[in-house]
Protein backbone atom coordinates (compact mmCIF):
# COMPACT_ATOMS: atom_id res chain seq x y z
CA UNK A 1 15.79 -34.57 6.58
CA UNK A 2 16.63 -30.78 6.81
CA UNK A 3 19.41 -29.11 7.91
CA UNK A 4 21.97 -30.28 10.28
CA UNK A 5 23.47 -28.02 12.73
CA UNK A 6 26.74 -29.26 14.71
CA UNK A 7 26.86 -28.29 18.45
CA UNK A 8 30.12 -28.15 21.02
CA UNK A 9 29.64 -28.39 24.41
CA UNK A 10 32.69 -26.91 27.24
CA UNK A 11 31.79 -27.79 30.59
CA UNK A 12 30.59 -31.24 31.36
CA UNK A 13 29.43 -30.30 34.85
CA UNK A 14 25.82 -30.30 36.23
CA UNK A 15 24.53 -27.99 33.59
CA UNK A 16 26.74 -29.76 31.04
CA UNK A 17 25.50 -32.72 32.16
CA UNK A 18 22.25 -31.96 32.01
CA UNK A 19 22.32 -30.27 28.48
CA UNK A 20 24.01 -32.76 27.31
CA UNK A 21 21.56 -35.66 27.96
CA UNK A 22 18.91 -33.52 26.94
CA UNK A 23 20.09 -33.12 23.63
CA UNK A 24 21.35 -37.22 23.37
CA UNK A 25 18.28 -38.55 25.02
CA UNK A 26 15.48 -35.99 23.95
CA UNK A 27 16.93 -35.56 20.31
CA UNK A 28 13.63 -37.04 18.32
CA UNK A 29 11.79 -34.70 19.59
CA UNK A 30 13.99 -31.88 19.30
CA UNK A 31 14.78 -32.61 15.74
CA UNK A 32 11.00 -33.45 14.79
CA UNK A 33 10.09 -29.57 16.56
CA UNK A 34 13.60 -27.93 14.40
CA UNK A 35 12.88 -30.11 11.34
CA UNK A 36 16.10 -30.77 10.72
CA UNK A 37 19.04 -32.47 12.94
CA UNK A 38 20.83 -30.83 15.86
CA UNK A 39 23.89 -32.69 16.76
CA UNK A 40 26.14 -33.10 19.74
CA UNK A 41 29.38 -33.37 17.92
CA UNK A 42 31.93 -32.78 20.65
CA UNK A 43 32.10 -32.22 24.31
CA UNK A 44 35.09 -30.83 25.79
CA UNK A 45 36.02 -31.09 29.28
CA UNK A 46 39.10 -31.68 31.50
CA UNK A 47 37.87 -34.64 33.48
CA UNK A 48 37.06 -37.37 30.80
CA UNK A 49 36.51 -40.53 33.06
CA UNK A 50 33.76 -39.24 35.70
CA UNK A 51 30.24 -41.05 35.23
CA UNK A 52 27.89 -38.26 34.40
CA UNK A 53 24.93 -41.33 35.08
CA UNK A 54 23.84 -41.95 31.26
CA UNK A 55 25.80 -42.89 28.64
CA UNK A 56 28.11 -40.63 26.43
CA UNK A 57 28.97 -42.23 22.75
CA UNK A 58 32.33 -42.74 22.20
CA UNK A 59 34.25 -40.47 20.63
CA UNK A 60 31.99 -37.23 21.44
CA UNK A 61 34.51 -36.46 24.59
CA UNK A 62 37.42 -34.50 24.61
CA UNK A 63 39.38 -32.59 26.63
CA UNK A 64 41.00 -30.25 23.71
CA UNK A 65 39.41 -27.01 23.04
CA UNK A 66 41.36 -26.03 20.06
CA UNK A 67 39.64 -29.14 18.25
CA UNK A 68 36.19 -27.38 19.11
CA UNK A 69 36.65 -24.18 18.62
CA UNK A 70 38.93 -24.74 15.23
CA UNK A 71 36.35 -27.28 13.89
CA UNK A 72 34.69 -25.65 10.80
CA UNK A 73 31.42 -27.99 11.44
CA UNK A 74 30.54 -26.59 14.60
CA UNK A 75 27.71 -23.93 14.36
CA UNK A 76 26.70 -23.48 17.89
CA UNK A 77 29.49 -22.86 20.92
CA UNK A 78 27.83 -23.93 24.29
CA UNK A 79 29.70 -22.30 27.46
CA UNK A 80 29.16 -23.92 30.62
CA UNK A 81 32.30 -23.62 32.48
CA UNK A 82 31.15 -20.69 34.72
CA UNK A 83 32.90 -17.57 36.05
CA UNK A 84 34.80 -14.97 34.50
CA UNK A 85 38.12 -16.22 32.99
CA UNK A 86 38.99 -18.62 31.13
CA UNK A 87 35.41 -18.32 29.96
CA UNK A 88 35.43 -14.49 28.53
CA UNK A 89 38.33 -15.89 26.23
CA UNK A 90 36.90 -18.82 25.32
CA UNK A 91 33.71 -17.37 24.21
CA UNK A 92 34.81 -14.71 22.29
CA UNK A 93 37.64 -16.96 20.52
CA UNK A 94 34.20 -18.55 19.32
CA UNK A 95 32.66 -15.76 18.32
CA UNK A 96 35.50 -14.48 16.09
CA UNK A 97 35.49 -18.10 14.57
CA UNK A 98 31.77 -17.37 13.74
CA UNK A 99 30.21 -19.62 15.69
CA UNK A 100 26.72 -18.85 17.62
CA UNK A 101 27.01 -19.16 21.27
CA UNK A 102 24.84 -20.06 24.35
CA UNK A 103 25.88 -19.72 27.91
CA UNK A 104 23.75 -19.77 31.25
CA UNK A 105 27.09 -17.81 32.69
CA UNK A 106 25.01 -14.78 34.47
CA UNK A 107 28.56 -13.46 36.09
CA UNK A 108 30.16 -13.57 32.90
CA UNK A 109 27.45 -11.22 31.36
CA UNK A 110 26.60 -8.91 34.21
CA UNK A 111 30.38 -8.29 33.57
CA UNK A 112 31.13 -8.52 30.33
CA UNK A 113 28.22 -9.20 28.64
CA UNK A 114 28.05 -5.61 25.89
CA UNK A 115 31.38 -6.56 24.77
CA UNK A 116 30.29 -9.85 24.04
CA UNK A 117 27.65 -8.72 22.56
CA UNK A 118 29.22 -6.07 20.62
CA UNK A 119 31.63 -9.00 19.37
CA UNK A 120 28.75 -11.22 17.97
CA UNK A 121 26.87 -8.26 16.37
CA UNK A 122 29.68 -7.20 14.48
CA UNK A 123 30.62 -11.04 13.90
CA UNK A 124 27.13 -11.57 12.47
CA UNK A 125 26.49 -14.40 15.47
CA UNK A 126 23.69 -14.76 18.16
CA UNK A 127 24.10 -15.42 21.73
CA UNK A 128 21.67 -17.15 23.42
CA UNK A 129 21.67 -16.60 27.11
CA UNK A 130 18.09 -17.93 28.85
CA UNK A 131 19.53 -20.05 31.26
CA UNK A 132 21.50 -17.60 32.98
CA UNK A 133 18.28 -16.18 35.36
CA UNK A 134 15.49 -18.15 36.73
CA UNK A 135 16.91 -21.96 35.32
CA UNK A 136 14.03 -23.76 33.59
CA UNK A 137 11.59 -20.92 33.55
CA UNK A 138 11.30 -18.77 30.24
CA UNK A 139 12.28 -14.87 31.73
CA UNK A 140 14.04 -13.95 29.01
CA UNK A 141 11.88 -15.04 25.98
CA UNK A 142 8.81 -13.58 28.15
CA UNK A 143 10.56 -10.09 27.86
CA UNK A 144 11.96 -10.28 24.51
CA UNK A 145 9.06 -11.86 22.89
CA UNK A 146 5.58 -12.15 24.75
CA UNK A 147 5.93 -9.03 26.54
CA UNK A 148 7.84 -7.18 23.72
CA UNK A 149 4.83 -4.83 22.99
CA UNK A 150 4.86 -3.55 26.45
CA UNK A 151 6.44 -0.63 28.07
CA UNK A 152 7.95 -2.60 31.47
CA UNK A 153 7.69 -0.69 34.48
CA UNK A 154 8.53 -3.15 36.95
CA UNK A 155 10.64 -6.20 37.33
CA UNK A 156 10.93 -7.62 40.80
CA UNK A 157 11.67 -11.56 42.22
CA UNK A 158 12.73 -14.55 44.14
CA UNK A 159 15.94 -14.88 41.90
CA UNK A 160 18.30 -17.53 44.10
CA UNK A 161 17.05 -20.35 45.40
CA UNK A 162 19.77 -21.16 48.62
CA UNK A 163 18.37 -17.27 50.34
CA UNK A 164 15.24 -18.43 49.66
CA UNK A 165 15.19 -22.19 50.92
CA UNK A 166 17.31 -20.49 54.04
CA UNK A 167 14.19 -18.10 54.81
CA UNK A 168 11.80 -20.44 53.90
CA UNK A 169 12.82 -22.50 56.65
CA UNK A 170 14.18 -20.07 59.18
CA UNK A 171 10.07 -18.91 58.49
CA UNK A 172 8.36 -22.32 58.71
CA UNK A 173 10.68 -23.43 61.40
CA UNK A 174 11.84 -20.72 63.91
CA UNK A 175 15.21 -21.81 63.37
CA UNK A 176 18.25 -19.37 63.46
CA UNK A 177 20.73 -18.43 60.08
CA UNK A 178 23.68 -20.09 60.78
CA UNK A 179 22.05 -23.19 61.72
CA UNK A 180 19.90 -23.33 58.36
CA UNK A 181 22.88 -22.47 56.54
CA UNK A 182 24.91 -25.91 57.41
CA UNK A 183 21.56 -27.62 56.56
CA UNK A 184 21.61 -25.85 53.19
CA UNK A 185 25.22 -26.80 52.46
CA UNK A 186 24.31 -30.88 53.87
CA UNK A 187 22.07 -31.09 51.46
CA UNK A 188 23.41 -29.15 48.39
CA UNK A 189 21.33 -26.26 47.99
CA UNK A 190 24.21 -23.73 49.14
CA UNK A 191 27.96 -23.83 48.20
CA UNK A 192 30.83 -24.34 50.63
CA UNK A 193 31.57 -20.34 49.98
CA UNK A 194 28.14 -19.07 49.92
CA UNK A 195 28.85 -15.50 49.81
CA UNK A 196 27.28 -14.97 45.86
CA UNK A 197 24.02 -16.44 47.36
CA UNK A 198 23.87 -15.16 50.58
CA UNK A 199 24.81 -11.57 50.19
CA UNK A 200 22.75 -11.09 47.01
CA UNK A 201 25.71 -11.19 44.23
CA UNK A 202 24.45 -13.84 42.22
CA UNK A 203 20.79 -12.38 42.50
CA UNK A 204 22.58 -8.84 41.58
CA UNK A 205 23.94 -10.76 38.13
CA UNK A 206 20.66 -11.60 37.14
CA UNK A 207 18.77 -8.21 37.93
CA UNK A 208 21.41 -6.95 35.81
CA UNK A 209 20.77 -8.64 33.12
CA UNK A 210 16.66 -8.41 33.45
CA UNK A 211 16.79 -4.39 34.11
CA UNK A 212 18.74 -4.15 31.06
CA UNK A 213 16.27 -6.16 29.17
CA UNK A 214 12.84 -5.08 30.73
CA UNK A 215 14.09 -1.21 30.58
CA UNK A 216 16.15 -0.89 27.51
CA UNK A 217 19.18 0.83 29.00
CA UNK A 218 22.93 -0.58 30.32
CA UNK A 219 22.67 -1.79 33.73
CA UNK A 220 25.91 -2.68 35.49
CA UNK A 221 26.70 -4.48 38.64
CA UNK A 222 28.33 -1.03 40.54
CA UNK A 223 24.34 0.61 39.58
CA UNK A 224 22.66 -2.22 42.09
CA UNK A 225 22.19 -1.61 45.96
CA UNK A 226 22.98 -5.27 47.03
CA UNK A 227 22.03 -6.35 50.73
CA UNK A 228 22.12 -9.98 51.65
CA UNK A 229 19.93 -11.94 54.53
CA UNK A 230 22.85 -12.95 56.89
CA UNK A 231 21.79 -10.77 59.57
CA UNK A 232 17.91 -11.70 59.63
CA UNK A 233 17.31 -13.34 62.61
CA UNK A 234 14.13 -15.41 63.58
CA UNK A 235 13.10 -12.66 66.08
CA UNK A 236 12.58 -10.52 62.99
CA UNK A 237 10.67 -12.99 60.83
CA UNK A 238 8.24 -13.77 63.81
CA UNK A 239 7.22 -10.34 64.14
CA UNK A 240 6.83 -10.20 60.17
CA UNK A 241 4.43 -12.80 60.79
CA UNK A 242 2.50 -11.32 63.43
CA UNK A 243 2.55 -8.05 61.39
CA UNK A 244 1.01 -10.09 57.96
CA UNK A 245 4.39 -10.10 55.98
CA UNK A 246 6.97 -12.76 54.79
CA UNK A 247 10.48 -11.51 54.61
CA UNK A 248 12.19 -12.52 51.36
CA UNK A 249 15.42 -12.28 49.84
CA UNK A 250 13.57 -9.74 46.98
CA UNK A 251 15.50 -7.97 43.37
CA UNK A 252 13.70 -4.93 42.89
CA UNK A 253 14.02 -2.90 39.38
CA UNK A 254 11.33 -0.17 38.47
CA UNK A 255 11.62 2.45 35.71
CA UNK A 256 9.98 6.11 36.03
CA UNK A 257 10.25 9.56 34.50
CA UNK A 258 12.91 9.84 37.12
CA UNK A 259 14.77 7.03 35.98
CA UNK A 260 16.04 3.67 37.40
CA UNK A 261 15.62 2.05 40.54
CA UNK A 262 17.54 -1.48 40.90
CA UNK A 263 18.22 -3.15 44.65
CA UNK A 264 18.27 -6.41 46.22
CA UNK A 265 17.51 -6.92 50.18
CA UNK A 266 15.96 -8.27 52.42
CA UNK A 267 12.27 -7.15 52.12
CA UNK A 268 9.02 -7.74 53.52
CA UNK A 269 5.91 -8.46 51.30
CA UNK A 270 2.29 -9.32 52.20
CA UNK A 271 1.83 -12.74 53.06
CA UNK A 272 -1.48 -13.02 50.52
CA UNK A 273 1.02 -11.48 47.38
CA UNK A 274 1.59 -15.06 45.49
CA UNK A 275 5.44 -14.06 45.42
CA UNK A 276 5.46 -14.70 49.65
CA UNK A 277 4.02 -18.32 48.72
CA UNK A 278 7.54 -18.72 46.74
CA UNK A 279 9.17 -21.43 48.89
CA UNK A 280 12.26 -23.65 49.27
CA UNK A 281 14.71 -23.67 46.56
CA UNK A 282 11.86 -22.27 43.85
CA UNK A 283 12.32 -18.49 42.18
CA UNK A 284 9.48 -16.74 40.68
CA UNK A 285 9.35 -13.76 38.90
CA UNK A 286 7.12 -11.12 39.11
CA UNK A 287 6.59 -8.18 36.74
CA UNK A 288 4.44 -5.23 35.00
CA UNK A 289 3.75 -3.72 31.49
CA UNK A 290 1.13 -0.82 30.39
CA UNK A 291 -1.13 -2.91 28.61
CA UNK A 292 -0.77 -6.67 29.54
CA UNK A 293 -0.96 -5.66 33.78
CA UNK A 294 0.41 -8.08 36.33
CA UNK A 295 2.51 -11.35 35.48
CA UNK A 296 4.40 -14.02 37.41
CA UNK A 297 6.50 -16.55 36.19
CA UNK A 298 7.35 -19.53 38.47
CA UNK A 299 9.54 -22.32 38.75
CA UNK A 300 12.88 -24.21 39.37
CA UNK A 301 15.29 -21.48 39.21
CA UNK A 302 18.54 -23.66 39.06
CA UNK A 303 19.47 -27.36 38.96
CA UNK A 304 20.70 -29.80 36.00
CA UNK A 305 17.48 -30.57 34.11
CA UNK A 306 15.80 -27.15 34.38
CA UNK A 307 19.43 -25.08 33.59
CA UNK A 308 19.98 -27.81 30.70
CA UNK A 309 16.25 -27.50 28.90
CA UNK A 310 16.93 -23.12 28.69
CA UNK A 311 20.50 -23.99 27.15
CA UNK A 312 18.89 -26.51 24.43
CA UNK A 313 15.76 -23.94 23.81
CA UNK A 314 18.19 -21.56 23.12
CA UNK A 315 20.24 -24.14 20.94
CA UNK A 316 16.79 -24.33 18.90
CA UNK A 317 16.22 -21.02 18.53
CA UNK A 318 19.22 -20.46 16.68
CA UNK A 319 19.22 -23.22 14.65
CA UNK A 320 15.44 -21.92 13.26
CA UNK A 321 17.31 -18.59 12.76
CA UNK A 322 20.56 -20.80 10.94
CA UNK A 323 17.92 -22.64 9.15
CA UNK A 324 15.76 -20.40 7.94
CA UNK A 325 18.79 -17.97 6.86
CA UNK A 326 17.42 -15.39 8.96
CA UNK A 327 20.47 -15.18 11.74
CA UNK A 328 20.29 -11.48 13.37
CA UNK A 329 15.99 -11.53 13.08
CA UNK A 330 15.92 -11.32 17.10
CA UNK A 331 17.79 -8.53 18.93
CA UNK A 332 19.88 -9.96 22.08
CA UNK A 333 18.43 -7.20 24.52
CA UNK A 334 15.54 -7.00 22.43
CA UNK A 335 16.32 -3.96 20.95
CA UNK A 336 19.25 -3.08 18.54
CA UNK A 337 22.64 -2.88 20.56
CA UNK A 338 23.17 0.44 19.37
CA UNK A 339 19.61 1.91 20.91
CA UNK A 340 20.63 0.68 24.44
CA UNK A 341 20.90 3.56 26.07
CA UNK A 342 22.96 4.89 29.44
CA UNK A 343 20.32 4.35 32.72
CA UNK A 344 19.90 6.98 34.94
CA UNK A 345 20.07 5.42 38.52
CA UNK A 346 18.17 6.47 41.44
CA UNK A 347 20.13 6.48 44.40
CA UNK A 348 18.83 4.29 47.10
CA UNK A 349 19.32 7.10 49.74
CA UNK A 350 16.79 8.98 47.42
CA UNK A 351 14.10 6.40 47.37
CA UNK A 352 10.99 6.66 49.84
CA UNK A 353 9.34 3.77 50.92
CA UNK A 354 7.88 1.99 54.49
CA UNK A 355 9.74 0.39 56.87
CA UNK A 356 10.32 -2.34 59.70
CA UNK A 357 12.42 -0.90 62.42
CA UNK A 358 13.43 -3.04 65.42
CA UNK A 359 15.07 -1.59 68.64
CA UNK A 360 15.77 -3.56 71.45
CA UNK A 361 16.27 -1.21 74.62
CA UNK A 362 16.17 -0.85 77.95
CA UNK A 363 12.95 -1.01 79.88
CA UNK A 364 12.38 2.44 81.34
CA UNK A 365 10.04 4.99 81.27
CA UNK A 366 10.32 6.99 78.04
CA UNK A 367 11.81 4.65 75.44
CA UNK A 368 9.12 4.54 72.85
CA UNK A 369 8.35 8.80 73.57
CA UNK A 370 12.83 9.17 72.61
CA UNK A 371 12.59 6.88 69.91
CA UNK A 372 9.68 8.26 68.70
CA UNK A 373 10.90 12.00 69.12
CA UNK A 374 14.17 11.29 66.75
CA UNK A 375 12.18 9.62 64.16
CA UNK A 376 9.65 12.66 64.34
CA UNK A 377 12.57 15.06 64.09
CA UNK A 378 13.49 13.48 60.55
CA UNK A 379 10.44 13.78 58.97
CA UNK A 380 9.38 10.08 59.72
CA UNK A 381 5.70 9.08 60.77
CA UNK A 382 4.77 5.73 62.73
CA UNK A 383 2.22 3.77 61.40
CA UNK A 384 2.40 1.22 64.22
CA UNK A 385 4.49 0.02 67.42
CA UNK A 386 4.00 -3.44 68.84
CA UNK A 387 6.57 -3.80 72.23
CA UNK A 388 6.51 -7.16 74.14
CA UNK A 389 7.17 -6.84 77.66
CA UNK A 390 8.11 -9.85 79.83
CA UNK A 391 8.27 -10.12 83.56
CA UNK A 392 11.74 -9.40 84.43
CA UNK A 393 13.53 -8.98 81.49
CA UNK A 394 15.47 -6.07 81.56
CA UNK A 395 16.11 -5.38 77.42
CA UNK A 396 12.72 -5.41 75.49
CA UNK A 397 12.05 -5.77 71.60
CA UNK A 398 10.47 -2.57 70.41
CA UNK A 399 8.90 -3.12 66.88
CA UNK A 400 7.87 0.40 64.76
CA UNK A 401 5.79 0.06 61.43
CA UNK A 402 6.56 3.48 59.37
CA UNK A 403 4.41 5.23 57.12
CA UNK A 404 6.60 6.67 53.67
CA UNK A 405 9.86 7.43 54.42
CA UNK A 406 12.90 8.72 52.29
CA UNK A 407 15.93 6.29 52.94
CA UNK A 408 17.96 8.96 53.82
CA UNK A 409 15.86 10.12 56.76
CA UNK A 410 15.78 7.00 57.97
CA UNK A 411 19.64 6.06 58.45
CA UNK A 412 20.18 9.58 59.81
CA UNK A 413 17.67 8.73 62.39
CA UNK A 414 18.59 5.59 63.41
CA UNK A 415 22.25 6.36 64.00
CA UNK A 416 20.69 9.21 66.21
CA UNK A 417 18.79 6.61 67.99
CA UNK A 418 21.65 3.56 68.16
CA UNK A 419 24.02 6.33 69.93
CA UNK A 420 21.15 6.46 72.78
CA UNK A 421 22.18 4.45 75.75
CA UNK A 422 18.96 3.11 76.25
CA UNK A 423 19.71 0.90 72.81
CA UNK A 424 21.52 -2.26 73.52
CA UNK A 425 22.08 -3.07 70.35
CA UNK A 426 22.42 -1.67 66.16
CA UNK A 427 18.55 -1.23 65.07
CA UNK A 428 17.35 -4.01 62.59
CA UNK A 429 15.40 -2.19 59.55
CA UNK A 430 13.71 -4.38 57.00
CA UNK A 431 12.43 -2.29 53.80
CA UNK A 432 8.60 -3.38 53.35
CA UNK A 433 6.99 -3.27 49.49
CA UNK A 434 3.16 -3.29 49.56
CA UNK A 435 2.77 -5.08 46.74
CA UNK A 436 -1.36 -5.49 45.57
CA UNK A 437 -2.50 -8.87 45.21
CA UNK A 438 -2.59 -10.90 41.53
């Protein structure tokens, strides 16, 4: 048979888990596909006696590190403990050992991912790093490789799958946030601390990491306008309904002569676009390039199995490379690290665009001809209104559909408008992308 290349694996959690029995149970196909033999050789974890629910041959556990990372035989580091520290150290205590490394750790690279990177191309090492946006489905390779003739102009998606199981039921359901939140946590799909996935941090890691790739330039966490879905209510996603829109949970990056735009929020897209069929716990990405148009990638965007078969197509990819002696033939970003250059960020309060605008007021003669003066005053058209009245209520939804607006224009007027005392209540606005069918 052909080469053999030696694997450690830190973190025997889900992903580990999954990765693991991957490469134990799926290895005859794997090697037949490498032509060689890719070995588990150790797996190093702190909790050695939990079942994992297949069986681990003896003697591939251990809870020391320093026996991985010091073991000459090991070719390829696997990093799947998560978070920041210890796993910065760990990683790059591999990487000066000269070992190749894979990690689905999105925070780690949104934070410290060029000096990693810097480390392995002066180290002569790859870092494989698919699994660390969309799970199972390919978003990486389809940048670095089957779009890699393309000049990207847009990279937009579902990227977290608890916001988007929460929507997708507060839509198909009526039911309110909090509520669907508890659900979400019953059943697994959200965290006991769901602030990364709620508030848009986790989805900010991975836009990140995609900007940087589809666009060629250093994207950093502090660039992204991040906006989570907390305060959606169902009032809200009725009336997107009625109006023909789906709200979702949506990253947003787009490149133009004037530079980059990158943003995560709450946004509401045509119910026909195939991204607003996205539901439940699924992510999808969606994207453009000058000459191959329109594509959409879709697919289980976390979970054991899907996380686990990125992290071994990575493992393969460098053992080819190992293999055929040609370690260094694929650029991590896609591009040398040296050619990745500064982006120039549009600020959101720059960026024009249409808009949902909620306002629940008093009922009294004049309310839509004040609201509508302020919003004239700032440069900002209506497109539509749609008010439901009911007998004796005495605070009324008013909904406004805006034509093109500059951000800006619109916070200035609706702080003009919330400081009215015919407003009960902070207005709701909901950015809306008209996105053409595919």
């Amino acid at each position: 048979m052909g080469k053999e290349i030696n694997v450690g694996l830190l973190g025997f959690g889900t992903v580990g888990s999954g990765t693991a029995r991957i490469l134990l149970e799926q290895q005859k196909i794997i090697n037949a596909r490498f032509g060689g033999n890719i070995n588990l050789k150790w797996i190093c974890d702190k909790d050695m006696g939990s079942d994992r629910g297949f069986p681990v041959p003896e003697g591939l556990l251990t809870d020391d590190l320093d026996m991985v990372l010091n073991d000459p035989d090991v070719d390829i580091f696997i990093e799947l403990i998560g978070g920041l520290e210890p796993a910065r150290t760990f990683v790059l205590k591999a990487i000066d050992k000269g070992k190749h490394i894979v990690t689905a750790n999105k925070a780690l690279l949104a934070t410290h991912g060029f000096e990693i990177f810097r480390a392995a191309s002066e180290k002569g090492v790859e870092v494989g790093f698919e699994a660390s946006v969309g799970g199972g489905i390919p978003c990486i390779k389809a940048i670095k490789e089957g779009l890699a003739a393309n000049n990207i102009q847009t990279v937009m998606g579902i990227m977290n799958g608890t916001a988007n199981y929460i929507l997708s039921r507060m839509t198909e359901e009526g039911e309110g946030f909090e509520e669907v939140l508890k659900d979400a946590q019953k059943l697994g799909y959200a965290e006991a601390d769901p602030t990364y996935d709620i508030e848009g941090i986790d989805t900010a890691h991975k836009l990140a990491i995609m900007s940087t790739l589809a666009f060629g330039c250093k994207v950093t966490l502090d660039d992204i306008f991040t906006e989570g879905i907390s305060g959606i209510t169902p009032v809200d996603i009725a009336f997107a309904g009625e109006l023909g829109y789906k709200v979702k949970l949506l990253a947003i990056g787009r490149s133009s002569e004037e530079g980059i735009e990158v943003r995560i929020h709450p946004t509401m897209i045509p119910a026909s676009h195939l991204l607003a069929q996205v539901s439940g716990a699924y992510n999808a990405l969606y994207m453009t390039g000058d000459s191959v148009g329109k594509v959409m990638l879709y697919g289980m965007g976390a979970g054991q199995m899907p996380t686990g078969s990125a992290v071994v197509a990575d493992v393969m990819d460098i053992a080819r490379d190992i293999a055929a002696g040609a370690v260094g033939r694929q650029h991590a970003f896609g591009i040398p690290f040296d050619s990745i250059r500064p982006a120039v960020i549009r600020p959101v309060a720059e960026l024009s665009g249409k808009y949902y605008c909620r306002f629940n007021a008093k009922d009294r003669p004049g309310v839509l001809s004040a609201i509508s003066g302020i919003l004239s005053n700032h440069g900002i058209s209506i497109e539509s209104v749609v008010q439901k009245k009911h007998d004796f209520e005495t605070i009324v939804p008013i909904v406004m559909l805006t034509h093109e607006a500059v951000e800006k224009d619109i916070n200035s007027a609706l702080k003009e408008i919330e400081a009215l005392d015919i407003i009960s209540e902070k207005p709701m606005i909901i950015r809306i992308e008209e996105l053409a069918s595919i």
